[in-house]
Protein backbone atom coordinates (compact mmCIF):
# COMPACT_ATOMS: atom_id res chain seq x y z
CA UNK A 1 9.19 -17.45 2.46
CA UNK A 2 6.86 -18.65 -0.02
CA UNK A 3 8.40 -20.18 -3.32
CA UNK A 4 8.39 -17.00 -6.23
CA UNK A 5 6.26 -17.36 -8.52
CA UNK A 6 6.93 -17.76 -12.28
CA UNK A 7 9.59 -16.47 -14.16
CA UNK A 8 9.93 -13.07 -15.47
CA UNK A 9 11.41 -11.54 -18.54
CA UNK A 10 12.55 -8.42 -17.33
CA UNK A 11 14.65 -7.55 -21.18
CA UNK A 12 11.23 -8.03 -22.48
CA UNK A 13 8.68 -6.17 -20.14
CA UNK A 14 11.19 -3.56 -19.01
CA UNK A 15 10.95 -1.28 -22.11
CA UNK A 16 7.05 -1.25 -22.07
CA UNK A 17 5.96 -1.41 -18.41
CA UNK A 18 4.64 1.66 -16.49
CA UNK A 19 3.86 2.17 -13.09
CA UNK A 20 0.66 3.94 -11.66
CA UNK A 21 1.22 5.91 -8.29
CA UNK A 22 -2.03 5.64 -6.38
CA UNK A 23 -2.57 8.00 -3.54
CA UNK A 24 -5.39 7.76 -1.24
CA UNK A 25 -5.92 10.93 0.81
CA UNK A 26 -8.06 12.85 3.29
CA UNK A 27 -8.12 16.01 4.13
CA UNK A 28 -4.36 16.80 2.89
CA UNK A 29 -4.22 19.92 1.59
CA UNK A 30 -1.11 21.08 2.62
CA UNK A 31 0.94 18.22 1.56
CA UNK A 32 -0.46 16.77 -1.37
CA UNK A 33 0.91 19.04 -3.93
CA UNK A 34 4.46 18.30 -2.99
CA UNK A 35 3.80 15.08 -3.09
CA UNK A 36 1.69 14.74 -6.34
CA UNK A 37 4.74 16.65 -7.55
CA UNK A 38 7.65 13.73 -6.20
CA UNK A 39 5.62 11.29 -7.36
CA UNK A 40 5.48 12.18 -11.23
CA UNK A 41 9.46 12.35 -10.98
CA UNK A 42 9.91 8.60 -9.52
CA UNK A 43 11.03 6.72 -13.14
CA UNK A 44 8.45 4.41 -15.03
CA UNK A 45 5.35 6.32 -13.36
CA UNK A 46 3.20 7.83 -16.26
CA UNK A 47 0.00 8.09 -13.63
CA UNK A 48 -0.51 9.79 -10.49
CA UNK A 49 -4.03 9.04 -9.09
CA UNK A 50 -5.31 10.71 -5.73
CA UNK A 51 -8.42 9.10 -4.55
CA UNK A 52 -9.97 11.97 -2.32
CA UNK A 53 -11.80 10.29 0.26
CA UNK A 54 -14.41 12.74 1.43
CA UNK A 55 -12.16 15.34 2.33
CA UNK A 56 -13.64 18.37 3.85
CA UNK A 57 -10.40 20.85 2.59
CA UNK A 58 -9.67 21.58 -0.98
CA UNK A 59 -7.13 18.51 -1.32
CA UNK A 60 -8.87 17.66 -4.65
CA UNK A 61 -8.00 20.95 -5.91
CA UNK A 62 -4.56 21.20 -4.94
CA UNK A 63 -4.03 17.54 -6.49
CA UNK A 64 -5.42 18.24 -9.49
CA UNK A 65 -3.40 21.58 -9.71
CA UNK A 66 -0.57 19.87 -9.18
CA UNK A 67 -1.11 17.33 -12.18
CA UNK A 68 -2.86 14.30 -10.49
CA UNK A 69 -5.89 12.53 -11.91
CA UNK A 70 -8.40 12.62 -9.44
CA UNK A 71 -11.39 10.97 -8.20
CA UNK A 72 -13.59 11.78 -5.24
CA UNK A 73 -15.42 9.70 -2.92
CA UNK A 74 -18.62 11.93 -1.77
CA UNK A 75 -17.74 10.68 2.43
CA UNK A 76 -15.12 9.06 3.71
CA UNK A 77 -15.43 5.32 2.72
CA UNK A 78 -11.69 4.05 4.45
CA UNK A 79 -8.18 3.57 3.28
CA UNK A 80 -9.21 0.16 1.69
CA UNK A 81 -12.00 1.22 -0.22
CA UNK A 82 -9.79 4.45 -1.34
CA UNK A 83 -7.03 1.65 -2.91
CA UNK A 84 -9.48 -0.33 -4.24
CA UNK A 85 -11.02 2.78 -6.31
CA UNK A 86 -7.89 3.68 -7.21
CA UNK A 87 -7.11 0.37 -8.51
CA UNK A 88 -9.93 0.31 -10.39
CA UNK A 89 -9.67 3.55 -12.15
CA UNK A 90 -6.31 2.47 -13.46
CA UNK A 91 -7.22 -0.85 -14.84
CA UNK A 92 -9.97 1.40 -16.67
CA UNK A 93 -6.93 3.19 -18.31
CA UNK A 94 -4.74 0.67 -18.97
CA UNK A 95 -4.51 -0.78 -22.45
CA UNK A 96 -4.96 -4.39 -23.80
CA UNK A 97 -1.62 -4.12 -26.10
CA UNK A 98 0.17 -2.97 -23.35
CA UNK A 99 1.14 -4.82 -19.72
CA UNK A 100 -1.37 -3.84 -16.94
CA UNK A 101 0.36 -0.83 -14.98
CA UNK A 102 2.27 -1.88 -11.50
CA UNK A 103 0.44 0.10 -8.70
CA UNK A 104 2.41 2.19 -6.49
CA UNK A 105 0.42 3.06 -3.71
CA UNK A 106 1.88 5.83 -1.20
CA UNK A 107 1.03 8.27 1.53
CA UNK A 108 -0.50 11.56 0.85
CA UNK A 109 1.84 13.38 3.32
CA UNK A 110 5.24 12.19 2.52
CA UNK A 111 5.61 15.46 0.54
CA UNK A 112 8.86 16.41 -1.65
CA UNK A 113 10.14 12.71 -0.07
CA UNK A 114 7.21 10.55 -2.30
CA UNK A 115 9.81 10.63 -4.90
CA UNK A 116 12.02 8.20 -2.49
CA UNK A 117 9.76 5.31 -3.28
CA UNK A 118 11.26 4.94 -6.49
CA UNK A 119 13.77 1.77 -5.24
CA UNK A 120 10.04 -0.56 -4.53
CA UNK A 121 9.87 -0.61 -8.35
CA UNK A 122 12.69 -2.51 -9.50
CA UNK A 123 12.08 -5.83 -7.49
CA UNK A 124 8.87 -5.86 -9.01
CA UNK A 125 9.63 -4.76 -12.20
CA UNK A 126 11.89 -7.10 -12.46
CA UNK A 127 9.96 -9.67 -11.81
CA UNK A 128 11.85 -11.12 -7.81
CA UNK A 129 9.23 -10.05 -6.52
CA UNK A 130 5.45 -9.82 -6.23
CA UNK A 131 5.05 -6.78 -3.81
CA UNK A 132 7.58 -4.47 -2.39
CA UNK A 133 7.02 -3.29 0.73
CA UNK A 134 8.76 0.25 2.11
CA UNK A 135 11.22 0.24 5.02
CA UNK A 136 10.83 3.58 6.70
CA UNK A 137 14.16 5.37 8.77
CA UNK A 138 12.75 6.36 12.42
CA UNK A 139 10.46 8.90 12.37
CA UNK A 140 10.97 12.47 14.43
CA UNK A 141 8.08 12.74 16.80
CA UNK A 142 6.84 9.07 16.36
CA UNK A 143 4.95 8.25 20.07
CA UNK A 144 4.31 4.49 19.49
CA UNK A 145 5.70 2.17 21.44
CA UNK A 146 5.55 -1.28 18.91
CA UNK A 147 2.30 -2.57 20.62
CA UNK A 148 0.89 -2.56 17.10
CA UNK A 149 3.71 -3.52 15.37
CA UNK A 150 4.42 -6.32 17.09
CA UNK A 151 1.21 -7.99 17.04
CA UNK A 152 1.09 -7.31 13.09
CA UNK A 153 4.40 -8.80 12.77
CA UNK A 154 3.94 -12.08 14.96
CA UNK A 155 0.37 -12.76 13.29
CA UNK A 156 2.13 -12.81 9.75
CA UNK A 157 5.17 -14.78 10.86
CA UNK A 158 2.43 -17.48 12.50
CA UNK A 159 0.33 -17.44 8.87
CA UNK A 160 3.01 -17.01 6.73
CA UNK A 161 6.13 -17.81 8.09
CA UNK A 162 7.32 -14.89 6.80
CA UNK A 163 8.63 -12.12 9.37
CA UNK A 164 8.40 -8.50 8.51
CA UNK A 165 10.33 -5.46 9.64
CA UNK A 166 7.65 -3.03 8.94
CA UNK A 167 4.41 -5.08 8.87
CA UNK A 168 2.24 -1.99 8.87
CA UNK A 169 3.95 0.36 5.71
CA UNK A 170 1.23 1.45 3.55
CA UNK A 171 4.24 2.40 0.55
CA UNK A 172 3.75 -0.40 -1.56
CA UNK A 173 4.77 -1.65 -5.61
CA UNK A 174 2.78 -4.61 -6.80
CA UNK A 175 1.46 -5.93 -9.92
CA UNK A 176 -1.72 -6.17 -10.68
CA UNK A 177 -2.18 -9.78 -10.24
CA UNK A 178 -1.36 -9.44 -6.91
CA UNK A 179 -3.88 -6.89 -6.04
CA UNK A 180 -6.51 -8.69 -7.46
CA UNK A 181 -5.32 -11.84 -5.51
CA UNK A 182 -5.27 -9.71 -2.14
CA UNK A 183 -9.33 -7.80 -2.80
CA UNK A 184 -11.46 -7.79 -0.82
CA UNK A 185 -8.91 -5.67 1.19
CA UNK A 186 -9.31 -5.73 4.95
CA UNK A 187 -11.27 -2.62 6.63
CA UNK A 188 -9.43 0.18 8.04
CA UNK A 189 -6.00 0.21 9.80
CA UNK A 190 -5.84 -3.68 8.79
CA UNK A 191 -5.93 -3.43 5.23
CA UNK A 192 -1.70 -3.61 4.91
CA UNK A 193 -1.45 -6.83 7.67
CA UNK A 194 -4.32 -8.21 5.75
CA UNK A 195 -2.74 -7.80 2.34
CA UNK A 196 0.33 -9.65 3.39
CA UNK A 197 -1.04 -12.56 4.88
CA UNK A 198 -3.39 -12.98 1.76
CA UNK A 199 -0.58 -12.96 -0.38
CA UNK A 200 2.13 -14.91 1.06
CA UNK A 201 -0.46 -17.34 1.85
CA UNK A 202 -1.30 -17.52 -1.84
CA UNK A 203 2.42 -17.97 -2.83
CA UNK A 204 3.69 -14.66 -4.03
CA UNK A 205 6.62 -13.05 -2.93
CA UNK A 206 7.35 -9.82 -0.75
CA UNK A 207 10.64 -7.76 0.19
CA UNK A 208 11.04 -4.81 2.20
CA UNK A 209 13.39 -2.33 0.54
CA UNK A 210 14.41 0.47 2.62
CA UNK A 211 13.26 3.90 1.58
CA UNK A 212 14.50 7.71 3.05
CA UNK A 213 10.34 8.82 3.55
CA UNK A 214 9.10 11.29 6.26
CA UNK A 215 5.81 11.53 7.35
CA UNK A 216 3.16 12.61 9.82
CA UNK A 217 3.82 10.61 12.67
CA UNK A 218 1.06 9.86 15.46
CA UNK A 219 1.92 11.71 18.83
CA UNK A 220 1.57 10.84 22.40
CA UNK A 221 -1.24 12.93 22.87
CA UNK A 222 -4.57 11.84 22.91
CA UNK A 223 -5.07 11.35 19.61
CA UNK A 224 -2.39 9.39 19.11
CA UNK A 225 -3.51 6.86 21.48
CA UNK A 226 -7.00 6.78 19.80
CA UNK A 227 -4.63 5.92 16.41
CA UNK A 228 -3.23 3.30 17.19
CA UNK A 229 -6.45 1.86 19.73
CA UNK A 230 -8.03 1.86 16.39
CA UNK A 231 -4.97 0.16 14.37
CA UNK A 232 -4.78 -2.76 16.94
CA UNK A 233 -8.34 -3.25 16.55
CA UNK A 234 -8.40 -3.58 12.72
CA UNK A 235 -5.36 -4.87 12.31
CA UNK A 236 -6.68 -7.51 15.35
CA UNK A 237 -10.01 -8.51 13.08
CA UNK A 238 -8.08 -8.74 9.76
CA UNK A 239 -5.64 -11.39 11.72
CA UNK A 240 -8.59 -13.33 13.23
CA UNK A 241 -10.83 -13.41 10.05
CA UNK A 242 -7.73 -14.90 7.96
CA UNK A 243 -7.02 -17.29 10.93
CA UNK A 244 -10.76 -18.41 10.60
CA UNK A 245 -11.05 -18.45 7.28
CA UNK A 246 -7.67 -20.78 7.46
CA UNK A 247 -9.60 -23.07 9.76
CA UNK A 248 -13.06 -23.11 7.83
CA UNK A 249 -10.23 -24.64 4.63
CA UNK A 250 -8.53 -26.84 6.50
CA UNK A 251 -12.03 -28.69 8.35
CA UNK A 252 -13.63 -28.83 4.73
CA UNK A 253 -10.88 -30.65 3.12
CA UNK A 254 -10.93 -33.06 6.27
């Protein structure tokens, strides 16, 4: 594991940090209102963002209903580009005499269980850690069988050195330095592998904390298999640009 980075005053930042739940979503009507709903209960949040991207159902409504700020992307632009808006939009309300918010960035189908992410807070809050990253119980109906997984996991243990559990959770708590260090984010079903070799590599520190979440699992049926055909694939290019972009650095300092 990396060595952590500097010190933090937790007696000190405690009392005046707040925590920004971002929530990219598509097309998740049904379940975004419970979950807009969990997520304003999780302590230290003060801002739930839902970045609709291009959603064809009313999920903007419902979020927005349900007391989330929301912004819209006119088509679907990709999970990355949905954080990264997000991001954005709550750096634009943050305040210079207060600490930048800690983004919590979470599913838009976890429902009344978003509220279960609360335990990724303290690590970072608390300055031990730089990112915390969600560790998910089994999942009713799941039909993977680890071929993503695995090669997610064994490209950030040969980068980082660092081995994962649950390479590909998308419920994540990190501060804002730490987001800025991981942008550009990697395209599509990459964007979480990428993350976590970009910051590891740069020195800051992750955990996995284990967190009672259900969501919408990917079946066996067809369109399952296209899922996760597409994850390997991103998650496959974010891997090999980082791995070339490793051996463009270490030929120029040659």
């Amino acid at each position: 594991m990396p060595p952590r980075r500097r010190g933090a005053d937790a007696s000190s930042t405690t009392p005046k940090q707040r925590v920004a739940v971002v929530i990219p979503a598509k097309d998740e009507s049904r379940r975004i209102a419970a979950t807009v709903r969990a997520a304003r209960a999780i302590p230290h949040v003060d801002l739930v963002l839902v970045v609709d991207d291009g959603s064809e159902d009313a999920t903007q409504h419902v979020a927005r209903e349900a007391g989330a700020v929301v912004v819209r992307h006119s088509h679907n632009r990709g999970k990355a580009s949905a954080m990264e808006t997000g991001a954005a939009v709550v750096a634009m309300r943050d305040t210079e005499d207060r600490p930048a918010r800690l983004l919590l960035f979470i599913d838009g189908d976890l429902g009344e269980t978003a509220v279960n992410t609360a335990p990724l807070i303290p690590p970072v809050l608390e300055g031990s850690a730089d990112v915390a990253i969600a560790l998910l119980p089994p999942q009713p109906g799941a039909g993977g069988r680890g071929i993503v997984v695995g090669l997610a996991r064994r490209s950030i243990q040969s980068l980082t050195g660092w081995t994962p559990t649950q390479p590909l959770s998308g419920m994540r708590c990190l501060t804002r330095e730490a987001f800025e260090a991981a942008t550009p984010l990697a395209r599509g079903w990459g964007v979480e592998t990428g993350m976590t070799i970009d910051l590891l590599s740069k020195g800051f520190v992750a955990v996995e904390v284990p967190c009672d979440l259900r969501h919408r699992p990917s079946g066996t049926d067809l369109r399952g298999q296209m899922h996760r055909a597409a994850q390997y694939r991103d998650v496959l290019l974010a891997v090999n640009a980082r791995r070339l972009r490793g051996a463009v650095r270490t030929v120029t300092k040659r």
